[in-house]
Every structure is written in C-alpha cells, then in structure tokens.
Protein backbone atom coordinates (compact mmCIF):
# COMPACT_ATOMS: atom_id res chain seq x y z
CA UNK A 1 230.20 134.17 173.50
CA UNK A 2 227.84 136.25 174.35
CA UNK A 3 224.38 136.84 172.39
CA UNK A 4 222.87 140.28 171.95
CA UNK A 5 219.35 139.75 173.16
CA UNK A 6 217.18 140.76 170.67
CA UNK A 7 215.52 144.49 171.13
CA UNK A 8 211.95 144.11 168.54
CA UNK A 9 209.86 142.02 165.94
CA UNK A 10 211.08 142.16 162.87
CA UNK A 11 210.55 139.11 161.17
CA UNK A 12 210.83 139.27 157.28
CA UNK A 13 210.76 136.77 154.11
CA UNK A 14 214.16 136.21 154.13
CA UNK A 15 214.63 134.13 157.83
CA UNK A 16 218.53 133.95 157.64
CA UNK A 17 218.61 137.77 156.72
CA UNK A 18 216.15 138.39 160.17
CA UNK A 19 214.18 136.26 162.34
CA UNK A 20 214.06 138.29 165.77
CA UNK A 21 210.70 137.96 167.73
CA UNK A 22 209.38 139.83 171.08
CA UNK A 23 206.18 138.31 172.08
CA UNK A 24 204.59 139.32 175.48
CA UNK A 25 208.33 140.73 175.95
CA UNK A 26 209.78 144.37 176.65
CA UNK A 27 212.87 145.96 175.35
CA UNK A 28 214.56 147.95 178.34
CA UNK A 29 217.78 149.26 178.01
CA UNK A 30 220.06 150.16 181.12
CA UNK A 31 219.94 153.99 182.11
CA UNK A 32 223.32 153.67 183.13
CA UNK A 33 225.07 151.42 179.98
CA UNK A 34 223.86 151.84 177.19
CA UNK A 35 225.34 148.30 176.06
CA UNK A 36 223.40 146.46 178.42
CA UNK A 37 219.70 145.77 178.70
CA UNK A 38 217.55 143.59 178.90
CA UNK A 39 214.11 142.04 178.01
CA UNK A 40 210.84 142.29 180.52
CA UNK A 41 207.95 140.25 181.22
CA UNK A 42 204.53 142.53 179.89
CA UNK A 43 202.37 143.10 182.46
CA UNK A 44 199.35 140.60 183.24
CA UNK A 45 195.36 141.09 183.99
CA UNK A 46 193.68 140.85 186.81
CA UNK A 47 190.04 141.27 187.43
CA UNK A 48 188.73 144.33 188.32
CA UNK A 49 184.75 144.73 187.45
CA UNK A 50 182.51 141.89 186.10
CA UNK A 51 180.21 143.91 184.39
CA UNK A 52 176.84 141.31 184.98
CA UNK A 53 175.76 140.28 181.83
CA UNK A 54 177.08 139.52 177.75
CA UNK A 55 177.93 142.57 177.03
CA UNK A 56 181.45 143.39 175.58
CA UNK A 57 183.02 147.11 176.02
CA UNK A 58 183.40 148.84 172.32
CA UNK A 59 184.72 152.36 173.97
CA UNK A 60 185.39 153.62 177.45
CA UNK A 61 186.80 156.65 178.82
CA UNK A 62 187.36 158.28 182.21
CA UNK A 63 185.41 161.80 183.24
CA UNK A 64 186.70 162.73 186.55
CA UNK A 65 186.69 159.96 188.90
CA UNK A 66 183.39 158.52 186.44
CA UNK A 67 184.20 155.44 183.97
CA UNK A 68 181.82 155.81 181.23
CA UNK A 69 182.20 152.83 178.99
CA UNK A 70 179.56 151.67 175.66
CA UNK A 71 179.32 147.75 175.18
CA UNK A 72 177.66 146.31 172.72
CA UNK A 73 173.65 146.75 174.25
CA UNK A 74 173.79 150.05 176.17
CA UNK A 75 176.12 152.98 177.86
CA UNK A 76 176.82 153.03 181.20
CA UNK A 77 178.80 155.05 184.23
CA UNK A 78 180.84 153.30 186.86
CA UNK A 79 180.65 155.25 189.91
CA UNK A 80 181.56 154.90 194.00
CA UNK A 81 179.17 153.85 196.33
CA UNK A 82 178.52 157.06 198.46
CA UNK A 83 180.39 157.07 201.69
CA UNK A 84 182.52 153.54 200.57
CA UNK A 85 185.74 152.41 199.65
CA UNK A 86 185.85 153.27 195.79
CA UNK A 87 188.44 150.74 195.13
CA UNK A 88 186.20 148.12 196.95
CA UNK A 89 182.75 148.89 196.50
CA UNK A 90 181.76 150.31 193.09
CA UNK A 91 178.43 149.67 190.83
CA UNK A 92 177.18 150.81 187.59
CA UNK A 93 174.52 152.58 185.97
CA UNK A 94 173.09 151.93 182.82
CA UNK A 95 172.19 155.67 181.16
CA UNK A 96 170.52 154.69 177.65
CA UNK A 97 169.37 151.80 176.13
CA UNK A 98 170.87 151.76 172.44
CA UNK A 99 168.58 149.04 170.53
CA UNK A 100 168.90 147.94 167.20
CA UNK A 101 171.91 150.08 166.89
CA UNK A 102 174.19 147.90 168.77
CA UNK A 103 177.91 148.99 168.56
CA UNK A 104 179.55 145.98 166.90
CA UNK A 105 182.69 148.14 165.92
CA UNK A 106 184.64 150.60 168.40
CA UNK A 107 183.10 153.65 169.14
CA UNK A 108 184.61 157.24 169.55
CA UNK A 109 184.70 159.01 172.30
CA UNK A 110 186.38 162.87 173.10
CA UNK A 111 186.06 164.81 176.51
CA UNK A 112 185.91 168.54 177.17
CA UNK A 113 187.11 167.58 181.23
CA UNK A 114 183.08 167.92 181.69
CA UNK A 115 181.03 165.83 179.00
CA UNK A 116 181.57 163.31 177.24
CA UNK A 117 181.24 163.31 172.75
CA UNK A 118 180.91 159.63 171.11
CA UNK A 119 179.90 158.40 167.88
CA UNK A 120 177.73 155.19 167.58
CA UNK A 121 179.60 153.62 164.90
CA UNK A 122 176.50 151.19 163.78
CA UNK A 123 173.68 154.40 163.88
CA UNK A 124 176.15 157.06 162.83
CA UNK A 125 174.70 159.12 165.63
CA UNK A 126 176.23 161.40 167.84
CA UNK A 127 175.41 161.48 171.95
CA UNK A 128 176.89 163.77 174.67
CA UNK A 129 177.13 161.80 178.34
CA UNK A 130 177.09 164.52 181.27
CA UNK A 131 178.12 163.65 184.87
CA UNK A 132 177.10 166.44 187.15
CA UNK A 133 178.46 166.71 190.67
CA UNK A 134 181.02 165.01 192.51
CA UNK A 135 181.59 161.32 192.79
CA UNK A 136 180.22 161.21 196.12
CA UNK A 137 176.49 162.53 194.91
CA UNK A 138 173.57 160.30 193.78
CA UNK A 139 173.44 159.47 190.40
CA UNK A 140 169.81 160.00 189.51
CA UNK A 141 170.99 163.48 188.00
CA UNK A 142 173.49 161.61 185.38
CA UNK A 143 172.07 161.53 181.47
CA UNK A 144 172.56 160.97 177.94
CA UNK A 145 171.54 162.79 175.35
CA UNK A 146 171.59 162.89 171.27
CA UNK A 147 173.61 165.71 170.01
CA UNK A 148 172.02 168.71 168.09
CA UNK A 149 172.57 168.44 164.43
CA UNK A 150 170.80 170.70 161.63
CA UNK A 151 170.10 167.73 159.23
CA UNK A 152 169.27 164.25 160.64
CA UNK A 153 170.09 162.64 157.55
CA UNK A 154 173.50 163.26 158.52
CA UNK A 155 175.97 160.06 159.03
CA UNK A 156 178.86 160.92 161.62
CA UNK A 157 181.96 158.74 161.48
CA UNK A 158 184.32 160.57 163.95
CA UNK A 159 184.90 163.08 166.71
CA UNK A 160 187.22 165.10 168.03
CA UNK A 161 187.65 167.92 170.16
CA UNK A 162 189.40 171.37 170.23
CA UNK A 163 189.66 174.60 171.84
CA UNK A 164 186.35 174.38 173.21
CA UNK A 165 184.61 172.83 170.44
CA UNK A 166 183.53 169.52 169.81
CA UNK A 167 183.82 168.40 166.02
CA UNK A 168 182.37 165.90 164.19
CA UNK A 169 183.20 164.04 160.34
CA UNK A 170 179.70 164.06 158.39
CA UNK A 171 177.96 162.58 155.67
CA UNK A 172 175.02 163.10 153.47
CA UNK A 173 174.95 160.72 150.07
CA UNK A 174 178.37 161.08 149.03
CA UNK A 175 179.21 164.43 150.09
CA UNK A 176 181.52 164.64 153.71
CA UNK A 177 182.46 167.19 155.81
CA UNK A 178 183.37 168.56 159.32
CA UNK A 179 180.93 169.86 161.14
CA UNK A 180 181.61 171.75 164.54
CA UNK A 181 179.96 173.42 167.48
CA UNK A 182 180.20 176.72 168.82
CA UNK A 183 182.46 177.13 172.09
CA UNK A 184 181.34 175.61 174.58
CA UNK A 185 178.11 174.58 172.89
CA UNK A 186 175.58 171.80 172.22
CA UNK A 187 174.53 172.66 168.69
CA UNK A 188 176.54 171.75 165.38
CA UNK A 189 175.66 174.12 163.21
CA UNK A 190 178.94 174.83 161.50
CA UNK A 191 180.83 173.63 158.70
CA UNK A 192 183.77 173.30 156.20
CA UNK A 193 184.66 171.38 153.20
CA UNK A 194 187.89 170.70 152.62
CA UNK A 195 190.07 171.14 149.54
CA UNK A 196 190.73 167.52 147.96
CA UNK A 197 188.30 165.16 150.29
CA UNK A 198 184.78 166.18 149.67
CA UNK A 199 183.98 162.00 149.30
CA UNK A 200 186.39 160.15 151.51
CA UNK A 201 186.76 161.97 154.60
CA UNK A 202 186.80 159.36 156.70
CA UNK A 203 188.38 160.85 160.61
CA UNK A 204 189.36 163.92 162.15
CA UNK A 205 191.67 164.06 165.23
CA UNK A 206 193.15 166.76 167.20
CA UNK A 207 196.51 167.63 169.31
CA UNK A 208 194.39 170.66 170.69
CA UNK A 209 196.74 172.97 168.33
CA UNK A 210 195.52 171.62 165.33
CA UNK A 211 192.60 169.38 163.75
CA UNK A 212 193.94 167.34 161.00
CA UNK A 213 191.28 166.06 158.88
CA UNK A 214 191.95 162.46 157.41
CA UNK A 215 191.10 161.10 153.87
CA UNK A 216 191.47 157.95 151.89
CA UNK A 217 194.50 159.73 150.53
CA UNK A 218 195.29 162.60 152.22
CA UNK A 219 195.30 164.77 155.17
CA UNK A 220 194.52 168.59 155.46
CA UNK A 221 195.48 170.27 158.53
CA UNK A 222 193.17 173.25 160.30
CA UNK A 223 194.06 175.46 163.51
CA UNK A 224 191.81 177.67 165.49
CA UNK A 225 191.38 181.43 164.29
CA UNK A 226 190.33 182.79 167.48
CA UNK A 227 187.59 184.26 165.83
CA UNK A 228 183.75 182.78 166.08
CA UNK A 229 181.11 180.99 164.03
CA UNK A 230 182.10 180.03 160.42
CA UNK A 231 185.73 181.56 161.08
CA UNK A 232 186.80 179.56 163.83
CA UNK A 233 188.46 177.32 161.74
CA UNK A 234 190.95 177.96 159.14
CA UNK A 235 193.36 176.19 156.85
CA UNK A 236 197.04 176.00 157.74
CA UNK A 237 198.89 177.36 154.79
CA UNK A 238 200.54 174.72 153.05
CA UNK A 239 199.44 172.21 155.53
CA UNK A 240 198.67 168.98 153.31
CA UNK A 241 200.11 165.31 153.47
CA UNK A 242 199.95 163.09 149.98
CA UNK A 243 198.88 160.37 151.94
CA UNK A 244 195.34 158.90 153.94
CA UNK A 245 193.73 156.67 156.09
CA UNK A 246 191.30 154.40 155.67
CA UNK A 247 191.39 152.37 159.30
CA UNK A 248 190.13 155.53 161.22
CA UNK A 249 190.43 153.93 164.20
CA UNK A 250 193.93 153.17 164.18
CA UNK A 251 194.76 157.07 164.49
CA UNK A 252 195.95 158.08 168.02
CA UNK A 253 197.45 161.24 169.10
CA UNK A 254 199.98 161.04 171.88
CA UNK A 255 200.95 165.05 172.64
CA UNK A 256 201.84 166.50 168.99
CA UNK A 257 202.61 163.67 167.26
CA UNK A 258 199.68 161.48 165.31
CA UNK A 259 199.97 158.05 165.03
CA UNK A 260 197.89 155.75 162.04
CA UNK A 261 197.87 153.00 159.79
CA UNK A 262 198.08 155.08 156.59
CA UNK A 263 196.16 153.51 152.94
CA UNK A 264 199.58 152.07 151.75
CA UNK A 265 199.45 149.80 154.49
CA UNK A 266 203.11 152.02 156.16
CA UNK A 267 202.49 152.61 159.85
CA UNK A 268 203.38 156.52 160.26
CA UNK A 269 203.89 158.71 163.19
CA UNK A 270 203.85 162.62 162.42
CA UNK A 271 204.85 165.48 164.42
CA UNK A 272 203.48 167.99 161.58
CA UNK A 273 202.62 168.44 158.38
CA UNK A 274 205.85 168.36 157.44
CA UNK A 275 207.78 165.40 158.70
CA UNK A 276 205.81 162.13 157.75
CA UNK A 277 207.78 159.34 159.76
CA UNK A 278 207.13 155.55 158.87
CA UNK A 279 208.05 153.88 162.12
CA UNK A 280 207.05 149.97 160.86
CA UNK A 281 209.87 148.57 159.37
CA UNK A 282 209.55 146.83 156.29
CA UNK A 283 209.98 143.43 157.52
CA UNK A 284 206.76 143.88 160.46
CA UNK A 285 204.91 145.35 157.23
CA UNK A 286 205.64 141.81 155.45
CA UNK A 287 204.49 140.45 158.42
CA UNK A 288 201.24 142.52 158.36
CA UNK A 289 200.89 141.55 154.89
CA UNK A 290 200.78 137.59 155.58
CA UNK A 291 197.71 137.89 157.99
CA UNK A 292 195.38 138.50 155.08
CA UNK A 293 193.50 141.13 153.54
CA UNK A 294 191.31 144.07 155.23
CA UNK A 295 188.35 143.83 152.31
CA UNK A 296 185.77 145.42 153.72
CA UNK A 297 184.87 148.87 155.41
CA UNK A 298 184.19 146.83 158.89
CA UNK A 299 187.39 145.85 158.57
CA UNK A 300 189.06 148.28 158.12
CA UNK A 301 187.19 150.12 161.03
CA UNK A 302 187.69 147.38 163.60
CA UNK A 303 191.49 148.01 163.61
CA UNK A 304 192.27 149.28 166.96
CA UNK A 305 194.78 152.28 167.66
CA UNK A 306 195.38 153.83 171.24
CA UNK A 307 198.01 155.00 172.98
CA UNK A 308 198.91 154.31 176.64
CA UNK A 309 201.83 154.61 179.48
CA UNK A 310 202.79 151.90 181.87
CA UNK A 311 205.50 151.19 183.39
CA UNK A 312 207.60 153.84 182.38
CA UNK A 313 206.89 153.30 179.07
CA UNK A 314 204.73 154.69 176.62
CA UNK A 315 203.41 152.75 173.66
CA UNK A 316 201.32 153.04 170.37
CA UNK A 317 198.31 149.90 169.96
CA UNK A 318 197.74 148.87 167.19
CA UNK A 319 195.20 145.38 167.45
CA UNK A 320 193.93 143.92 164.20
CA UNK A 321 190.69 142.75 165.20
CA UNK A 322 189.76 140.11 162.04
CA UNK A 323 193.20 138.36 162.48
CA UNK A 324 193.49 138.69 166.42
CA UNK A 325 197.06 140.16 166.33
CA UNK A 326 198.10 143.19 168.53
CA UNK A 327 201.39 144.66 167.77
CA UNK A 328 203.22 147.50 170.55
CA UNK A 329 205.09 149.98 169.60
CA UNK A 330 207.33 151.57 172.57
CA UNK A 331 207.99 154.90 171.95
CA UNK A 332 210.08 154.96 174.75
CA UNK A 333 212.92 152.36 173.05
CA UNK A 334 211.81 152.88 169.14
CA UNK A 335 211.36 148.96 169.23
CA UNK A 336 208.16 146.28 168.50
CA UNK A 337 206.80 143.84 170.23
CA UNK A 338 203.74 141.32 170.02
CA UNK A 339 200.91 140.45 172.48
CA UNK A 340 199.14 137.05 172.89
CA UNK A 341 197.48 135.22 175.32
CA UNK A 342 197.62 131.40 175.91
CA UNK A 343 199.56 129.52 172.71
CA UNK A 344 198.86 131.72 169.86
CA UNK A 345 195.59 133.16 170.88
CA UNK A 346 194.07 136.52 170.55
CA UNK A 347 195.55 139.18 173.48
CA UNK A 348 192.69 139.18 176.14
CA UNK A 349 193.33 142.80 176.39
CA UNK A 350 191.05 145.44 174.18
CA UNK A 351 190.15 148.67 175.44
CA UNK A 352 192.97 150.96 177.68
CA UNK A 353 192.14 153.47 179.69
CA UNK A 354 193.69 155.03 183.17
CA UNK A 355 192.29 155.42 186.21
CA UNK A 356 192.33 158.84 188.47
CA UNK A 357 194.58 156.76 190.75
CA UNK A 358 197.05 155.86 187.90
CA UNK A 359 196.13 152.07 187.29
CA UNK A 360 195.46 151.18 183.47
CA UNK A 361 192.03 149.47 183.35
CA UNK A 362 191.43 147.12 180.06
CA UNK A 363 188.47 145.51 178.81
CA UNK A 364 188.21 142.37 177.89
CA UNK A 365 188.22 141.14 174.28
CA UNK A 366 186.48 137.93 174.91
CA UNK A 367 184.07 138.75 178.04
CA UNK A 368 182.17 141.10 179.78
CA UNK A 369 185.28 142.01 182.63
CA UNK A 370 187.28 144.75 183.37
CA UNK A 371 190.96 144.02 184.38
CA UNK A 372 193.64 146.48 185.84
CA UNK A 373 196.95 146.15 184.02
CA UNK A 374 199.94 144.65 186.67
CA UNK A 375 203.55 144.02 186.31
CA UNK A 376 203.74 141.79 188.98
CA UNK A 377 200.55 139.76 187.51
CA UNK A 378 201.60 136.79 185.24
CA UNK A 379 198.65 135.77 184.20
CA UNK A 380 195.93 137.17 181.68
CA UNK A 381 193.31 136.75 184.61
CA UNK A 382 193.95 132.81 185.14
CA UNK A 383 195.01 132.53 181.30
CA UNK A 384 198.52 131.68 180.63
CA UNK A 385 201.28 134.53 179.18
CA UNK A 386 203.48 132.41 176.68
CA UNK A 387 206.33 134.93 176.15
CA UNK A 388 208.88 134.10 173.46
CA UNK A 389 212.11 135.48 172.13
CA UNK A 390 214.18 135.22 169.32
CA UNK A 391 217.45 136.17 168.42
CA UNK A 392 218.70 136.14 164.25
CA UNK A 393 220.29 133.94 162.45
CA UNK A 394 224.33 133.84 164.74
CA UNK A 395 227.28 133.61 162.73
CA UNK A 396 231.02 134.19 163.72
CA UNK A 397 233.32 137.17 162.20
CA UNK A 398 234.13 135.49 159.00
CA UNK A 399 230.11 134.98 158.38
CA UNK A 400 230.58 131.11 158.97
CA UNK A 401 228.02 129.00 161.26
CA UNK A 402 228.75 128.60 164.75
CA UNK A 403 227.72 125.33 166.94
CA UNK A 404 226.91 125.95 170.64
CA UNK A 405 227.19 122.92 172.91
CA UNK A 406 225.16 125.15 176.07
CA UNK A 407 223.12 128.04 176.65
CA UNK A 408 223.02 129.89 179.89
CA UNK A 409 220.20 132.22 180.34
CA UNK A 410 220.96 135.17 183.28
CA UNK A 411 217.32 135.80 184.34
CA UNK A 412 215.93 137.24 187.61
CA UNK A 413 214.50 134.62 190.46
CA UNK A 414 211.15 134.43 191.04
CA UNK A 415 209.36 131.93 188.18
CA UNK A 416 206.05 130.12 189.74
CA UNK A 417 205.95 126.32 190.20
CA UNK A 418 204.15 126.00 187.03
CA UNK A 419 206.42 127.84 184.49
CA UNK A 420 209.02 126.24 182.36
CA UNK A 421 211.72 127.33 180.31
CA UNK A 422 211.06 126.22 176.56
CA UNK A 423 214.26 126.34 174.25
CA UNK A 424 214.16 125.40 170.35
CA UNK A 425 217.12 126.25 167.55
CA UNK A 426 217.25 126.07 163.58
CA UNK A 427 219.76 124.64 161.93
CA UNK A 428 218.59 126.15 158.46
CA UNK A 429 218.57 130.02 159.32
CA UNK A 430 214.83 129.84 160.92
CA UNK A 431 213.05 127.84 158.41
CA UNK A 432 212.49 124.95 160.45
CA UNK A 433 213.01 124.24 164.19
CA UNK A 434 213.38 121.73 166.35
CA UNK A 435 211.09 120.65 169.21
CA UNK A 436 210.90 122.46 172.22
CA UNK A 437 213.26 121.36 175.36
CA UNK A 438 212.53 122.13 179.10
CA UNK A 439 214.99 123.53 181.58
CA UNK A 440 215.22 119.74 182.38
CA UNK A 441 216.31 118.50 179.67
CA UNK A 442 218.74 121.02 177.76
CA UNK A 443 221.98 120.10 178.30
C-alpha cells in the first residue's frame, strides 16, 4: 500500500489518535497534482561573517545595502570595502558602545528606508542609527543617536513605524501609552491612551494601514487621520479584539495579516479586527504546553516571532528561547514543522534577515557568526541536520492493524557518504518504539 506522507506536527496526548512529526522537514505539494507531494530537506547554514569577538546578535536589520545588527556589548554596521567585492571583502563598524545596558533579550528594530528606530530592551531606551551616503562612501559620517523624548523617566518597550512616523509603547510607574513623532521627525512629543490598556500595553505593530496596539488582553486598532500633531492618530470605529499578548516579541506582520502568540497560549494570525484566526492546532498547543511554563516577564519576552521567505515559501518563527524549540509555520502549505540541530539540540539559527541580493542571513544562537541560509547546504555550518518524519498510527479500512514485512522509501539521489537512513515503528500506537535500523539492516 501506499502511505500518505505526513504534511505537519501535530503530535497530541492521545498517540494512536495522532502522532505525525516534521522535523527539519518541508511540506511541498505538487503544482500539478494535487494528490502528490512530497517532503523537503530545510535548508542548512553556512558561514558568512565571524563577527571577532563573544558577542551574540539580539536584533539585526538591513538599511540599503548596510547590515546594522545589536549584540549583546554594542551596535554595529556591516558595510563594503570601498572599491571591493562586497560579497568577498566586507568589515564592520562598531557605532556605540552600550555598557551596563547590555541587550540580553531581543531588541526592536523599525526602518523608515533611511534610519533605523530600536528599543534597548535591558535600558528601555530608544536610539535612531543613520547611514548617510552610498555604500561605496567612508563610514566616518555613520552615527547613533538617543531618540528625543519629553520625559526621561519614560520606559519604552516597543516600536513601530507608520506613515512617516515612528511610534513608540511607553511607560511611567504604571501608566502606558503610545507615544509618536511628527512626520518625518526626531522628536516624540505626542501621545494617546487607549481605551481599556492604560497598565498593560505591552507592543504596538503596524501593516503601514493600521497600528494595532497590543495588551495583556486586548488589542485596539488606530489608522492615520491625515491630519497633524495630536490628530494624526485616531481610533478605528469598532476596532477592538477580546484578546492580548503578553510575548511581544512573538508578533510579526507579514503584509496585512499579524501574527502572535496571544495570553491564552492560541497562536493567532489576523487579517483585521474582525477575523481572529487560530492557526496552532490543538494538538501543537499540547505540545507547547509540555515544554514548561513561561513564569516570568523575560520569558515571556525572549520568545522569538519573525517572518521570512525562502525557497518559495513563506513562513511564520516562532523560537521559544527558555526551552530551545523553534516551531515553522508555512503559510504557503497551512502546515508545521520543527527545527533542530544535531540530536535534539537547540536550532543554531536565531535572527533572519535578507540581503539586497536576496540571500537570508541568520545569526547564530550559540556564537558570534553570521550564516547565509542554503538549500543545497546540509549542514548547520559543520553541525549535523537530523531530519525526522512520522506518519500516524496505519490501520486498514475496517480500522484493524496492519503488519508490513518492507518499506520502500522513493527519495531523490544525492545523500553524502556520511548520512544514513534511520527507520523505527511502534507496535502500541506511538507509545513506545523500537530501536533505530540503518538502510543496512532493514529488511
């Protein structure tokens, strides 16, 4: 007979009722039958930049041909070598020092196509990163800069920007707020309360239509006016979800639709205000569930959202930092999948971000290197990719077990000398397995 392969992760209590598994695996369906497809290798990591010293990325972002990245000691510009080979011969520039208030939690960053807005998660502190000139131009004229804020007792937790404006989630004692620019300005010296989250605003994030303002149980959504000053921003009439965030981080906007990790622990995706859809299934939430608990704020903010496209495929992050577990969802299929690297070990992968040439570069989670993000790369830069699949519990029409005396697997050529093809089976619906058999020595 022949086995459906199985298309996502969704593991659940109940192992006989569903024990598929995708790890460092693809779901891609034919574009010509729709009742064939089959599973992919994810891409590897190769080296691209050692960046020269212990410092791990915590945010990085592309201005122009510029990669401006913050580790966990300073921020710093990767630029071409005037009159070089930018692939080949590339350095970087440190452009401020940050001290005490090392970034030990992501940090937020938004782009107006000329400067750069992040928040230092550890100071609460906002700084604007300009690049003038071209890529080919020395890089004395490059700086950093704290942003202009009308109370320094303010804490900022988040940044977005929209129609010209940069805006910013503040704090003072246990009052919040957003807090906003004028066009094209420097200087925040606007702001709006919102209706039902004067304490728990915790993120804001925009699809440059509208700003959607995230609490620990809600959302309120606010568009553009196109008037000035205190006006520029206005609520959306009947523009409120019953339902928060509290991992700020996790929220990524691909075009109009927001993705987050919402307060009841439901992974949601939402076009608008209007249509709330959970895309975790509740089996991948039970598996969620059995990692452990997210107790404290740093938690919470060290779970990683972002949204990328590779391959012809464009997926939703999400990397739990405390239990080292990264989970893809492929919007492009609907389906789940999990990333590892070596047996059972964290993804090496953290930070994604894509080059002016097209090529996704990704920090490391473990060092201080760059990588570039390769199909044809089977390695996580000299690491091994263990990539697993499982297919649910098989029984025949009438519901009865089935016994199998061979497997044959129809896979492309090309393994290395070094790879091996692992098979295990349960007897007892995927409680218990038995040891795993080489290529050898299945028969």
């Amino acid at each position: 007979m022949n086995l459906q392969l199985p298309q996502q992760t969704y593991q659940s209590r109940s192992k006989p009722f569903s024990s598929e598994r995708l790890l460092n695996m693809l779901f891609e369906p034919s574009s010509v039958n729709k009742n064939m497809y089959m599973l992919v290798g994810a891409p590897g990591l190769k080296e691209y930049y050692d960046l020269g010293g212990d410092e791990q990325v915590r945010g990085m972002m592309y201005l122009r041909n510029f990669l401006v990245y913050a580790t966990t000691n300073a921020i710093h510009v990767i630029y071409k070598v005037p009159g070089t080979d930018y692939v080949d011969e590339i350095t970087s520039k440190e452009l401020i020092r940050l001290g005490a208030a090392q970034p030990t939690l992501p940090v937020q960053m938004c782009c107006n196509g000329d400067t750069i807005m992040m928040v230092n998660p550890n100071d609460h502190k906002l700084y604007f990163v300009d690049l003038f000139g071209d890529e080919e131009l020395n890089p004395s004229s490059w700086n950093i800069a704290a942003a202009v804020v009308p109370n320094p007792e303010t804490k900022y937790l988040s940044v977005a920007y929209i129609a010209g404006v940069f805006a910013a989630v503040g704090q003072i004692g246990a009052s919040s707020f957003v807090q906003y620019t004028e066009v094209l300005g420097r200087e925040f010296v606007y702001s709006f309360q919102l209706d039902t989250a004067l304490t728990n605003l915790s993120a804001v994030a925009s699809n440059m239509r509208e700003l959607w303002c995230f609490g620990a149980n809600s959302i309120e959504v606010v568009s553009p006016t196109g008037e000035t000053g205190n006006n520029f921003f206005a609520h959306v009439t009947g523009a409120y979800v019953n339902m928060g965030c509290v991992c700020k981080n996790s929220i990524a906007t691909h075009e109009t639709v927001f993705f987050f990790y919402a307060t009841n622990g439901v992974i949601y995706a939402a076009e608008n205000y209007t249509s709330l859809k959970p895309i975790s299934t509740p089996a991948l939430l039970e598996m969620i569930k059995s990692w452990g608990e997210l107790d404290t704020q740093a938690d919470k903010d060290s779970v990683l959202g972002q949204i990328y496209t590779h391959a012809g495929h464009t997926f939703y992050m999400l990397k739990f930092k405390k239990f080292g577990k990264t989970l893809l969802y492929d919007m492009t299929t609907g389906s789940w999948s999990e990333r590892e690297t070596g047996d059972g070990g964290e993804w090496e992968g953290e930070y994604i971000t894509r080059r002016p040439n097209g090529e996704m570069i990704v920090s490391s989670a473990t060092t201080d290197k760059l990588y570039i993000m390769d199909m044809d790369v089977h390695t996580d830069n000299g690491l091994p990719i263990r990539r697993e699949f499982v297919f649910g519990t098989i029984k025949n029409e009438a519901k009865h077990r089935m016994f199998f005396y061979s497997l044959t697997l129809d896979v492309d050529v090309g393994l290395g000398p070094d790879d091996t093809v692992m098979l295990s089976w349960s007897d007892d619906g995927g409680y218990t397995w038995t040891g795993d058999r080489d290529r050898k020595s299945v028969v």
